[in-house]
Protein backbone atom coordinates (compact mmCIF):
# COMPACT_ATOMS: atom_id res chain seq x y z
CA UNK A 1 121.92 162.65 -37.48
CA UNK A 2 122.54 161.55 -33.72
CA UNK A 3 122.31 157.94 -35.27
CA UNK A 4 124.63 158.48 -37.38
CA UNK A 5 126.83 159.97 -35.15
CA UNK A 6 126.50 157.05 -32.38
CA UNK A 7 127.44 154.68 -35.14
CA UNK A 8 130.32 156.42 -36.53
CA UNK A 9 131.73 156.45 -32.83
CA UNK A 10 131.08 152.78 -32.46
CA UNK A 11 132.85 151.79 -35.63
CA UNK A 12 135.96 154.18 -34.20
CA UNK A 13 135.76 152.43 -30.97
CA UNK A 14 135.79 148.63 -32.24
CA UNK A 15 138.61 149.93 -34.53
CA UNK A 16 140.79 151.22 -31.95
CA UNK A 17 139.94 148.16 -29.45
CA UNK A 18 141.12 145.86 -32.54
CA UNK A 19 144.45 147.94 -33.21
CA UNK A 20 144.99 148.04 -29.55
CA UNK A 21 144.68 144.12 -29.92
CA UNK A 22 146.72 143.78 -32.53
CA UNK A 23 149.57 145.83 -31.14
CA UNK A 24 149.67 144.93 -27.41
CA UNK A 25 147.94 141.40 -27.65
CA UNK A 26 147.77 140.90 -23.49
CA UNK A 27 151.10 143.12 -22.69
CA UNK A 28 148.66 145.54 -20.77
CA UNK A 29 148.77 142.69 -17.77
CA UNK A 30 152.72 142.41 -17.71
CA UNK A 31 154.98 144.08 -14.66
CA UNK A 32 157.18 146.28 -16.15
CA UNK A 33 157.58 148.86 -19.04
CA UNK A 34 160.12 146.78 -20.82
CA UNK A 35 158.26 143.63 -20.57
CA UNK A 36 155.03 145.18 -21.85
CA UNK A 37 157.49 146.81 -24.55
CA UNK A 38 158.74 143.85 -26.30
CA UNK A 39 155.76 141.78 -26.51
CA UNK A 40 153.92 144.06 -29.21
CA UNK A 41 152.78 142.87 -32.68
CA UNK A 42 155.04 144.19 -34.83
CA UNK A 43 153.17 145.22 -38.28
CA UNK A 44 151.30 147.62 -35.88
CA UNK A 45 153.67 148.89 -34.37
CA UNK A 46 154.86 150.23 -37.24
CA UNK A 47 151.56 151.42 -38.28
CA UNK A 48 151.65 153.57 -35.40
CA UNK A 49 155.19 154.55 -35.99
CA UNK A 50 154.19 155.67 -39.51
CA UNK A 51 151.00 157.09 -38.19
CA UNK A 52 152.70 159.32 -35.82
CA UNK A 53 155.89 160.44 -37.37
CA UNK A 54 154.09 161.94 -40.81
CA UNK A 55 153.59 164.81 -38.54
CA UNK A 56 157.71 165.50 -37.67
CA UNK A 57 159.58 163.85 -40.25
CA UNK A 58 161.59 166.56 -42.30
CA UNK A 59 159.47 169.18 -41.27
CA UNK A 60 162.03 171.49 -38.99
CA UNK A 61 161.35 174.85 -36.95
CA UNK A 62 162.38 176.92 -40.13
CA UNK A 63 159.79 175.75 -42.15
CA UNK A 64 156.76 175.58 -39.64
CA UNK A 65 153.87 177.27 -40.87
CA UNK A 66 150.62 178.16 -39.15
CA UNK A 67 149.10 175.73 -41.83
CA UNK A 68 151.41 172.56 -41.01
CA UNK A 69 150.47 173.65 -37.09
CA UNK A 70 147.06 173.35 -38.05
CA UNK A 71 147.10 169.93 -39.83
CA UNK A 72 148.57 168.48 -36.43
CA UNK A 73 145.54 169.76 -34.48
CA UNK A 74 143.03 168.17 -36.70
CA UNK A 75 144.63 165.45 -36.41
CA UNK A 76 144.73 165.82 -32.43
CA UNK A 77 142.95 162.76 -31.55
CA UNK A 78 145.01 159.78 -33.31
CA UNK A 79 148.20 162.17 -32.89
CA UNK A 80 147.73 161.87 -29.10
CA UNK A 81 146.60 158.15 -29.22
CA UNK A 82 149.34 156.43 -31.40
CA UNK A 83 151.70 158.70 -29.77
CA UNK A 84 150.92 156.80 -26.04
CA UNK A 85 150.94 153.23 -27.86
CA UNK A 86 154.43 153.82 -28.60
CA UNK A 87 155.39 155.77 -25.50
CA UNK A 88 153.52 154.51 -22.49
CA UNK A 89 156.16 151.43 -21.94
CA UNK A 90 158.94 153.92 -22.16
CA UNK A 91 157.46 156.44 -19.22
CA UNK A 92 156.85 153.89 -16.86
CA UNK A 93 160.36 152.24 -17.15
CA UNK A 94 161.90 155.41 -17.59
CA UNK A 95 159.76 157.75 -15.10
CA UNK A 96 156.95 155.37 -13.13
CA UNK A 97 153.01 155.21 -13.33
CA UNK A 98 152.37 159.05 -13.02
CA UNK A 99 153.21 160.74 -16.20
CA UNK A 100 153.89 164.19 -15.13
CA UNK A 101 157.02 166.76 -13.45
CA UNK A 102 156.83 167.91 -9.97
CA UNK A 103 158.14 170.15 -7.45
CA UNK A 104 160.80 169.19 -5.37
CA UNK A 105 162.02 169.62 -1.86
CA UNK A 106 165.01 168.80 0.55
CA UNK A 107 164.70 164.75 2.33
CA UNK A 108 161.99 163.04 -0.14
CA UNK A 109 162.77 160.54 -2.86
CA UNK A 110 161.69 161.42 -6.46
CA UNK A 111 157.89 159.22 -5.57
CA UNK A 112 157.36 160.96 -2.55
CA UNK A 113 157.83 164.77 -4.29
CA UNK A 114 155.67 163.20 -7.47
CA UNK A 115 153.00 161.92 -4.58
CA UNK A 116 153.03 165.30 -3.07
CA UNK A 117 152.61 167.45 -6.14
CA UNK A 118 149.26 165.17 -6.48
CA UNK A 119 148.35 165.33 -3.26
CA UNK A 120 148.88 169.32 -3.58
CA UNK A 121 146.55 169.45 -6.28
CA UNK A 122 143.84 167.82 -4.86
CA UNK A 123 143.86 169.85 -1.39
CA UNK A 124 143.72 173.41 -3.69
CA UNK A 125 140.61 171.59 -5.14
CA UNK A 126 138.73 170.63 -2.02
CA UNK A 127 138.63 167.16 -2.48
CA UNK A 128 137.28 165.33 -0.33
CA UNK A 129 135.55 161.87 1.09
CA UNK A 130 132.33 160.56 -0.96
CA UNK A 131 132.91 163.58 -3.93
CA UNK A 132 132.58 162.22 -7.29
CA UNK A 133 135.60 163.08 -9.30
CA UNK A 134 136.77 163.05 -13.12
CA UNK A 135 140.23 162.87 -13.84
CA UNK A 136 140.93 164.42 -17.68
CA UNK A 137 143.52 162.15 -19.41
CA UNK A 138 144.16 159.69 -16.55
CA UNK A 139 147.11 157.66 -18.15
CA UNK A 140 147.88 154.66 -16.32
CA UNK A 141 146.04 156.16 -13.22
CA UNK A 142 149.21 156.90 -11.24
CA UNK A 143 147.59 159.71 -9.68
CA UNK A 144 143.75 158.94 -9.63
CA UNK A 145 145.21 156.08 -7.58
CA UNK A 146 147.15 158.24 -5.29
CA UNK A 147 144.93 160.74 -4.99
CA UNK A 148 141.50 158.35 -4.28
CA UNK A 149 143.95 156.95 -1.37
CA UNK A 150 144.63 160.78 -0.17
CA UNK A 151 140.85 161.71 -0.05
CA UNK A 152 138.66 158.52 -0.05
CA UNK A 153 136.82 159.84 -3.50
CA UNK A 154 135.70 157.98 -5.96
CA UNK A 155 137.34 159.01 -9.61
CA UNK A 156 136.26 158.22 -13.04
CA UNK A 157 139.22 158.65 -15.61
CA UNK A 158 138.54 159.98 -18.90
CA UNK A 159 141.24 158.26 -22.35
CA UNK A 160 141.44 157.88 -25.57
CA UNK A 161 143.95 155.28 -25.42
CA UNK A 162 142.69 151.59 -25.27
CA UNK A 163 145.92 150.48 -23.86
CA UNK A 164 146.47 152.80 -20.66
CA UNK A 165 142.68 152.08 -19.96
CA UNK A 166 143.71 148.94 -19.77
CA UNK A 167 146.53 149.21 -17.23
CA UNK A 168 145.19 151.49 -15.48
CA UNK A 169 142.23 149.03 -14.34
CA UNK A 170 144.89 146.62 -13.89
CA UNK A 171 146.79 148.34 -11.01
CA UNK A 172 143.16 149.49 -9.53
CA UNK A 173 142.06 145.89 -9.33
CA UNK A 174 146.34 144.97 -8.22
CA UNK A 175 145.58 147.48 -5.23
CA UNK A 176 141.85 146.51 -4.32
CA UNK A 177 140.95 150.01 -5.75
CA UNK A 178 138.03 149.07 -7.87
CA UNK A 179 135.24 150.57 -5.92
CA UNK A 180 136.79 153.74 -5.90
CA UNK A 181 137.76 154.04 -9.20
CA UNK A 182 136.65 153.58 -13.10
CA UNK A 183 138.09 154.18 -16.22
CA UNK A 184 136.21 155.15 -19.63
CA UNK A 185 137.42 155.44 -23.10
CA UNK A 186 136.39 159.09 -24.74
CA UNK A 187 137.63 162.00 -26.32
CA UNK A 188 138.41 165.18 -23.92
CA UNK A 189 136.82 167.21 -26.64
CA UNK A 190 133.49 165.88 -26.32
CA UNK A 191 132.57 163.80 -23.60
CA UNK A 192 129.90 161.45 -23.30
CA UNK A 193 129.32 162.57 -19.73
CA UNK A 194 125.87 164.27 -19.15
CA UNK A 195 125.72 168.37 -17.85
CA UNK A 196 127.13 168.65 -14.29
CA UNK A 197 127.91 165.27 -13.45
CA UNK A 198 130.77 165.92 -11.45
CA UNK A 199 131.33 167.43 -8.05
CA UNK A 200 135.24 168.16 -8.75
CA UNK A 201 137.57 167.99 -12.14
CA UNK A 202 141.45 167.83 -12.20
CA UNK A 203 143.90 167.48 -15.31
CA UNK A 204 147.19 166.66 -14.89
CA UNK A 205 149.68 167.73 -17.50
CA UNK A 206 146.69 165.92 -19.94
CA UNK A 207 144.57 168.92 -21.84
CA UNK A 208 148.11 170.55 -23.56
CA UNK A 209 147.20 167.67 -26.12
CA UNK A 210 144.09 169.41 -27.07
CA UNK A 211 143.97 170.88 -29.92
CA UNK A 212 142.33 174.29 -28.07
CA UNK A 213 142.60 175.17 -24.56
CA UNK A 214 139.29 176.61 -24.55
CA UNK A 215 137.35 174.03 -26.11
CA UNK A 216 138.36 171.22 -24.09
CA UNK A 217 138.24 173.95 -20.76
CA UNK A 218 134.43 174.27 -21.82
CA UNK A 219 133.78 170.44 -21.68
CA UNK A 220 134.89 170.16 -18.69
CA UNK A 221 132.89 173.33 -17.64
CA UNK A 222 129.73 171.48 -18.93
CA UNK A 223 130.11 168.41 -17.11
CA UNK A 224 131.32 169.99 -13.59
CA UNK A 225 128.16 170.57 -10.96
CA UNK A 226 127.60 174.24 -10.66
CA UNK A 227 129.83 175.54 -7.82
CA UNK A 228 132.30 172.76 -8.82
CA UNK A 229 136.32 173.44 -8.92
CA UNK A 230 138.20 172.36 -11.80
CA UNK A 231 142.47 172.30 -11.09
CA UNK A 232 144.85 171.71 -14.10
CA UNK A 233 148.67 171.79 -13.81
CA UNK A 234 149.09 173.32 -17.61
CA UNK A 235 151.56 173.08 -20.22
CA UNK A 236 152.29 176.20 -21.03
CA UNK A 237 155.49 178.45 -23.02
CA UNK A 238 155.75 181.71 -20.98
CA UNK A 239 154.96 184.90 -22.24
CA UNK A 240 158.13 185.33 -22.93
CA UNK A 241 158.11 182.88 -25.82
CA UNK A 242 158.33 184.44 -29.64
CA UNK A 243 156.97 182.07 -32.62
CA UNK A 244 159.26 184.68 -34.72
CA UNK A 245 162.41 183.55 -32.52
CA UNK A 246 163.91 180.81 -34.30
CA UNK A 247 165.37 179.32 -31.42
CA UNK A 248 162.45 179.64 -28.83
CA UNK A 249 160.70 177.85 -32.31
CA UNK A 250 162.73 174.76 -32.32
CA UNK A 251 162.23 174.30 -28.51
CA UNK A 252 158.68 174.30 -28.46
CA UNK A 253 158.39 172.04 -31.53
CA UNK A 254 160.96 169.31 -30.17
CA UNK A 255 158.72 169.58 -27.05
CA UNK A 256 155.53 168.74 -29.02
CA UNK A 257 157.65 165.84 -30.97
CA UNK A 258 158.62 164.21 -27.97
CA UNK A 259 155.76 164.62 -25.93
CA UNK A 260 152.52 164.05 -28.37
CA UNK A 261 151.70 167.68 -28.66
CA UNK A 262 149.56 169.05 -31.51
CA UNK A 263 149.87 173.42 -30.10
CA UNK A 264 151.72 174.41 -27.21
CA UNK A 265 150.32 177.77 -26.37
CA UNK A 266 151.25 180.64 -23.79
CA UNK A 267 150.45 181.36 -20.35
CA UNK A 268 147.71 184.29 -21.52
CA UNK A 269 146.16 181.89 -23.50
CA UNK A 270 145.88 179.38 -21.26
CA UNK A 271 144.14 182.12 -18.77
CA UNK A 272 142.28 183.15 -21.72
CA UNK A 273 140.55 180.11 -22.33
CA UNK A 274 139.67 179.26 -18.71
CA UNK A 275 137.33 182.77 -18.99
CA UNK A 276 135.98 181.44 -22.17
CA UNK A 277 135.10 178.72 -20.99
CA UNK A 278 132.88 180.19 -18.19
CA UNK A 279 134.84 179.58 -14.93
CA UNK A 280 135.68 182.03 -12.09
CA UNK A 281 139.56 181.94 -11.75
CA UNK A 282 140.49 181.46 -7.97
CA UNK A 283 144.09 181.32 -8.23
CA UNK A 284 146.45 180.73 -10.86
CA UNK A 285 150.40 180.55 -10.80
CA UNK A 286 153.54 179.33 -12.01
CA UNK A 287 154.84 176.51 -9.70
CA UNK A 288 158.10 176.38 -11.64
CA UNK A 289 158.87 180.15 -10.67
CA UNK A 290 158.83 179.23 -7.04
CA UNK A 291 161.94 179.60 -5.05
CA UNK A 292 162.35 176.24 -4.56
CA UNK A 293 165.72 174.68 -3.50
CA UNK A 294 165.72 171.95 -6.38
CA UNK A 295 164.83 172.49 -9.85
CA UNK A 296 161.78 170.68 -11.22
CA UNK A 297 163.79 169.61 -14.32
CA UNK A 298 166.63 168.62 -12.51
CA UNK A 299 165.92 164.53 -13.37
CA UNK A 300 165.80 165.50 -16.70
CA UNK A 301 169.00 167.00 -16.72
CA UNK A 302 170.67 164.18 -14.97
CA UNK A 303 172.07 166.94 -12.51
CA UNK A 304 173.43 164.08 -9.68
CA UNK A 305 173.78 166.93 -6.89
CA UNK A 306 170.17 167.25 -6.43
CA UNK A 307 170.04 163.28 -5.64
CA UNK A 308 168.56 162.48 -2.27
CA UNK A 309 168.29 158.51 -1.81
CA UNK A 310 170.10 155.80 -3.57
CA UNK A 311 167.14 154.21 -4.70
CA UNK A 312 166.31 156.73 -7.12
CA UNK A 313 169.90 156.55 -8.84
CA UNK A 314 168.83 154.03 -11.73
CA UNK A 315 165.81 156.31 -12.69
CA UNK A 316 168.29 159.45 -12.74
CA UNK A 317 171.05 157.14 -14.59
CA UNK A 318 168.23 156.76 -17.52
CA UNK A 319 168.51 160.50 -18.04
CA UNK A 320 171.87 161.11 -18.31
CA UNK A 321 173.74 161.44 -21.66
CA UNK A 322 175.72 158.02 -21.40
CA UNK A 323 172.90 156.80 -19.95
CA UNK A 324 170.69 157.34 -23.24
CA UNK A 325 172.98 156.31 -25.19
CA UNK A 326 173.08 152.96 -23.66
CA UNK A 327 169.53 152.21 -23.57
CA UNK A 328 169.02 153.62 -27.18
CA UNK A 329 171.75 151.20 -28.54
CA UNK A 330 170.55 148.31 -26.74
CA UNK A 331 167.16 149.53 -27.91
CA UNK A 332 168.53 149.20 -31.69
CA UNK A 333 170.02 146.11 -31.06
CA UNK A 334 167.03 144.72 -29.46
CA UNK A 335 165.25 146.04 -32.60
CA UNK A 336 167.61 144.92 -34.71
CA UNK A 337 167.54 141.09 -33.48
CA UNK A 338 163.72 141.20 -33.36
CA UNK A 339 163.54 141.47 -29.53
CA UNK A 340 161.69 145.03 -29.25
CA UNK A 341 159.27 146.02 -32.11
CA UNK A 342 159.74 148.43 -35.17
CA UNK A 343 160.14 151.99 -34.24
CA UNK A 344 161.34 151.72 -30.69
CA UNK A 345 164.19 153.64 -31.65
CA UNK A 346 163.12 156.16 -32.73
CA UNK A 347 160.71 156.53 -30.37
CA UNK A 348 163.17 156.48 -27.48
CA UNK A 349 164.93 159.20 -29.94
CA UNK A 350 162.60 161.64 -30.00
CA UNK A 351 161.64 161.21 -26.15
CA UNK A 352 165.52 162.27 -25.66
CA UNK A 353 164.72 165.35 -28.19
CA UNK A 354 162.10 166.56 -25.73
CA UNK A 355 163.76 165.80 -22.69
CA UNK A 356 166.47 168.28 -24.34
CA UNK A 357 164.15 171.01 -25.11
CA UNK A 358 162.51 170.61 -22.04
CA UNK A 359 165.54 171.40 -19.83
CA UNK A 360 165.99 173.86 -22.53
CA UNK A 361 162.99 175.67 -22.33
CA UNK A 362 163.25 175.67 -18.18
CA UNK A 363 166.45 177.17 -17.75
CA UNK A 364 165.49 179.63 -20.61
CA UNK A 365 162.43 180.71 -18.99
CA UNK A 366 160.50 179.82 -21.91
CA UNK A 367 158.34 176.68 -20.71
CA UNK A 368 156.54 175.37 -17.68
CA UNK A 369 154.97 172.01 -17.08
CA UNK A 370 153.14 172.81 -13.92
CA UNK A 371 151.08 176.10 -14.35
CA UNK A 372 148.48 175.72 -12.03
CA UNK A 373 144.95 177.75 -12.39
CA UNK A 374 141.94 177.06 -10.49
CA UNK A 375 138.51 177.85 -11.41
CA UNK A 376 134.93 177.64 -10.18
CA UNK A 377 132.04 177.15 -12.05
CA UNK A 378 129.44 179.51 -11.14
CA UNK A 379 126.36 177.83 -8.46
CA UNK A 380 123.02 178.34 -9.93
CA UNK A 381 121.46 181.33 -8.82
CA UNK A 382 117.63 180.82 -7.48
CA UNK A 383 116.14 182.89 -10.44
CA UNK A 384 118.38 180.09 -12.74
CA UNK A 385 117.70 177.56 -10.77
């Protein structure tokens, strides 16, 4: 049965290593989002396309039912995967190399507040110089990078996507980061890592693609080293989300369109499942409820008064409504004339649909990107031991 098993897994892995070939031939070496973007193969691109929009086309907010909800979740694994081969070029021209929000404060640039929120994350962990770390659903390694620099750890990041592996080992080896940090190819949901193999585990805006909090909560569990810490900064709707409120539906779902997202659940869930899962909550909070002078979503919203250095003005221009429009119709051009692959489009589309909902859901209370809990696995007791 475990034969079987290591096969199947094989065969999954030299499929997704040939798609990933097929699609971004060597485009995981360019500079740029852009550059990467336009060089992909074209029939699988709009496999992907296909792959990924069966689970949003004509299916609004009305007509969700717990059984279409469930279908996505299943389907978690290639959902999240084909959704990052179409969007990963997109993030880091639109956003950078760390794909996640942040806090912000008065006198930093938009890398420096993105820097700090990583930075923040590992200091409520207690990293620290010689640990060894996992980082769950590492992207392009944005932060594993920034935060190995911070604390002189070494980091192993977990993926499921062939492609951001593949960057991400590229700006390691551009930064002479390869001894401190690794990246492996595996699904959050059951990792090939052996029982407590790590001293400290983070996730970054990474596990809401699971298809349940509490399973992928209790991997992690199983591979952190009794009296390890595990931080996550959690997508999360607020308790004051209703599934029966039509309107609080449609914001969640165009979240989950835009964003790769199989379930969004609530804040006592997401508390929920870090007690299933076995760990000791230390602290857990909202970081988008704190008084802070400048909104987290305030990028997103293109809100120019928050802007504190001139270098971050083409970033914020992206975000605003003429600014969207632009790049979408020189994205269908581009399309059009053959110049950017199938689909980009509509992919750029329905990132615009969840930056909408997410401003939506912020200023509505009904959505945070940065819920932070903190939890301990239990040290082994003598009489365990």
């Amino acid at each position: 049965m475990a034969e079987n098993k290591t096969q199947l897994e094989e065969q999954d892995r030299t499929r997704d290593a040939a798609f990933n070939k097929a699609l971004h031939g060597d485009s995981a070496f360019v500079q740029g989002g852009i550059r990467a973007l336009i060089s992909k193969g074209g029939e699988a691109q709009k496999a992907a396309v296909d792959e990924y929009f069966k689970h949003w086309d004509n299916k609004a907010a009305k007509d969700e039912t717990a059984e279409t909800r469930k279908q996505r979740t299943a389907e978690y694994a290639t959902l999240t995967r084909q959704y990052y081969n179409l969007a990963t070029d997109l993030y880091e021209y639109g956003w950078g190399q760390s794909f996640h929000f942040c806090r912000y404060s008065y006198g930093e640039t938009f890398n420096e507040a993105i820097v700090r929120h990583e930075h923040y994350l590992a200091h409520q962990i207690g990293i620290h110089s010689g640990m060894k770390v996992l980082d769950v659903g590492c992207g392009v390694g944005g932060p594993a990078r920034q935060i190995a620099k911070f604390t002189g750890c070494h980091i192993t990041g977990l993926n499921n996507n062939d492609y951001q592996i593949q960057r991400a080992a590229a700006y390691a080896k551009k930064e002479g980061l390869c001894h401190k940090l690794s990246f492996v190819k595996g699904d959050f949901m059951q990792m090939d890592f052996p029982e407590n193999s790590f001293d400290a585990i983070y996730a970054i805006e990474a596990t809401v693609h699971a298809p349940e909090l509490s399973g992928v909560y209790s991997e992690i569990f199983r591979v952190l080293k009794p009296g390890g810490i595990f931080g996550v900064y959690e997508w999360l709707m607020t308790d004051e989300y209703d599934n029966d409120n039509l309107r609080h539906r449609e914001i969640r779902l165009g979240i989950e369109l835009g964003d790769g997202i199989s379930n969004i659940v609530k804040i006592s869930d997401g508390l929920e499942a870090m007690k299933v899962a076995g760990f000791e909550l230390l602290h857990h909070e909202d970081l988008a409820e704190r008084p802070d002078p400048i909104p987290w979503f305030w990028p997103l919203a293109g809100e120019w008064k928050y802007l504190q250095s001139i270098f971050d003005i083409p970033r914020i221009a992206r975000m605003t409504w003429w600014g969207r429009g632009f790049g979408h119709r020189l994205g269908g051009l581009m399309e059009m004339l053959h110049l950017a692959p199938p689909g980009t489009r509509k992919t750029a589309d329905s990132l615009a649909t969840a930056l909408d909902n997410l401003v939506a859901g912020a200023k509505e209370h009904l959505f945070t990107p940065m819920y932070l809990m903190v939890g301990r696995k239990p040290a082994l007791t003598k009489s365990s031991s």
